[in-house]
Protein backbone atom coordinates (compact mmCIF):
# COMPACT_ATOMS: atom_id res chain seq x y z
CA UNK A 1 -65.00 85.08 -24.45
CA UNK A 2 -67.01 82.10 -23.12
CA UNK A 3 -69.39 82.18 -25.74
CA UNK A 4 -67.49 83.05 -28.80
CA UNK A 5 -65.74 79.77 -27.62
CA UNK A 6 -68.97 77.87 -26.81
CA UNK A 7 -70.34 78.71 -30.40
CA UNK A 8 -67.27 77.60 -31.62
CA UNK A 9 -67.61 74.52 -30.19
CA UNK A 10 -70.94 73.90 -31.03
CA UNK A 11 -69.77 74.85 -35.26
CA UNK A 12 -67.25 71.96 -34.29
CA UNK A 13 -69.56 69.50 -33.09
CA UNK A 14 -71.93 70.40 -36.09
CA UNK A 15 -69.15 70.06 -39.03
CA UNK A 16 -67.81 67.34 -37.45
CA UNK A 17 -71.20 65.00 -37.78
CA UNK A 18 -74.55 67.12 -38.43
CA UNK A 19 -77.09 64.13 -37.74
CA UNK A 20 -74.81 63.08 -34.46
CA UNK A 21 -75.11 66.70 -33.32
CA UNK A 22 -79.60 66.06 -34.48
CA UNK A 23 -79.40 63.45 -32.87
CA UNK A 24 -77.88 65.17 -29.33
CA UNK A 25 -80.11 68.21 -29.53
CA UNK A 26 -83.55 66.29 -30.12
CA UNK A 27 -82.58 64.47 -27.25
CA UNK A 28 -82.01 67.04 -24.67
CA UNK A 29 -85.12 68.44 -25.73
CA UNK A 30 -87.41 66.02 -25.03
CA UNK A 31 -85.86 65.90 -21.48
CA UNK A 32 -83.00 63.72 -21.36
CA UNK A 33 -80.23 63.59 -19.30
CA UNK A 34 -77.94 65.41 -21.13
CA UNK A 35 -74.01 64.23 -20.41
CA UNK A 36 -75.82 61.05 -21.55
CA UNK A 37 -77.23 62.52 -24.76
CA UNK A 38 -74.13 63.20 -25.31
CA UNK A 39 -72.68 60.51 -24.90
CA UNK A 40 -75.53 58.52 -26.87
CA UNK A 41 -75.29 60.74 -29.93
CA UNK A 42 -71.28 61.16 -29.91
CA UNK A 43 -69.83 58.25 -28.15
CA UNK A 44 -67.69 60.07 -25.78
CA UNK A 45 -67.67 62.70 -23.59
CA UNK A 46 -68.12 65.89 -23.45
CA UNK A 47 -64.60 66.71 -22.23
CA UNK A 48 -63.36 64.20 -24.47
CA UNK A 49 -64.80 66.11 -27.63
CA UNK A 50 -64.02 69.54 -26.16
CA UNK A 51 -60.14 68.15 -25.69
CA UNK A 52 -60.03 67.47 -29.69
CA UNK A 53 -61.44 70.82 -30.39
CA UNK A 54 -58.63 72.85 -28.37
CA UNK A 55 -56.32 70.18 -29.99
CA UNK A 56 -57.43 71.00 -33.55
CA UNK A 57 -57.62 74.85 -32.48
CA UNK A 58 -53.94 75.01 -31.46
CA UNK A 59 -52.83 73.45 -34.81
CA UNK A 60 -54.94 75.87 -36.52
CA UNK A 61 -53.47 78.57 -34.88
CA UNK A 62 -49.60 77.44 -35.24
């Protein structure tokens, strides 16, 4: 179940802005930190973003 959601999560992330998520990935892989990457790329947090995805999910699912 954890990854079917993860993967989920990451489709989210990538519909929701393709070159923010670019932007993210490139950035972890050269090495950087990466709560801040994310934070760089998206301009909020991780739990912030994965709060909006259960939020969206729910009214999907009503």
């Amino acid at each position: 179940m954890f990854y079917r959601q993860a993967a989920m999560f990451i489709g989210y992330l990538l519909d929701k802005d393709t070159k923010k998520f670019k932007t993210f990935l490139l950035s972890v892989e050269t090495g950087k930190n990466f709560e801040k990457s994310f934070f760089c790329a998206y301009g909020s947090s991780v739990q912030k973003m994965w709060r909006k995805f259960m939020q969206q999910q729910k009214r999907i699912s009503v």
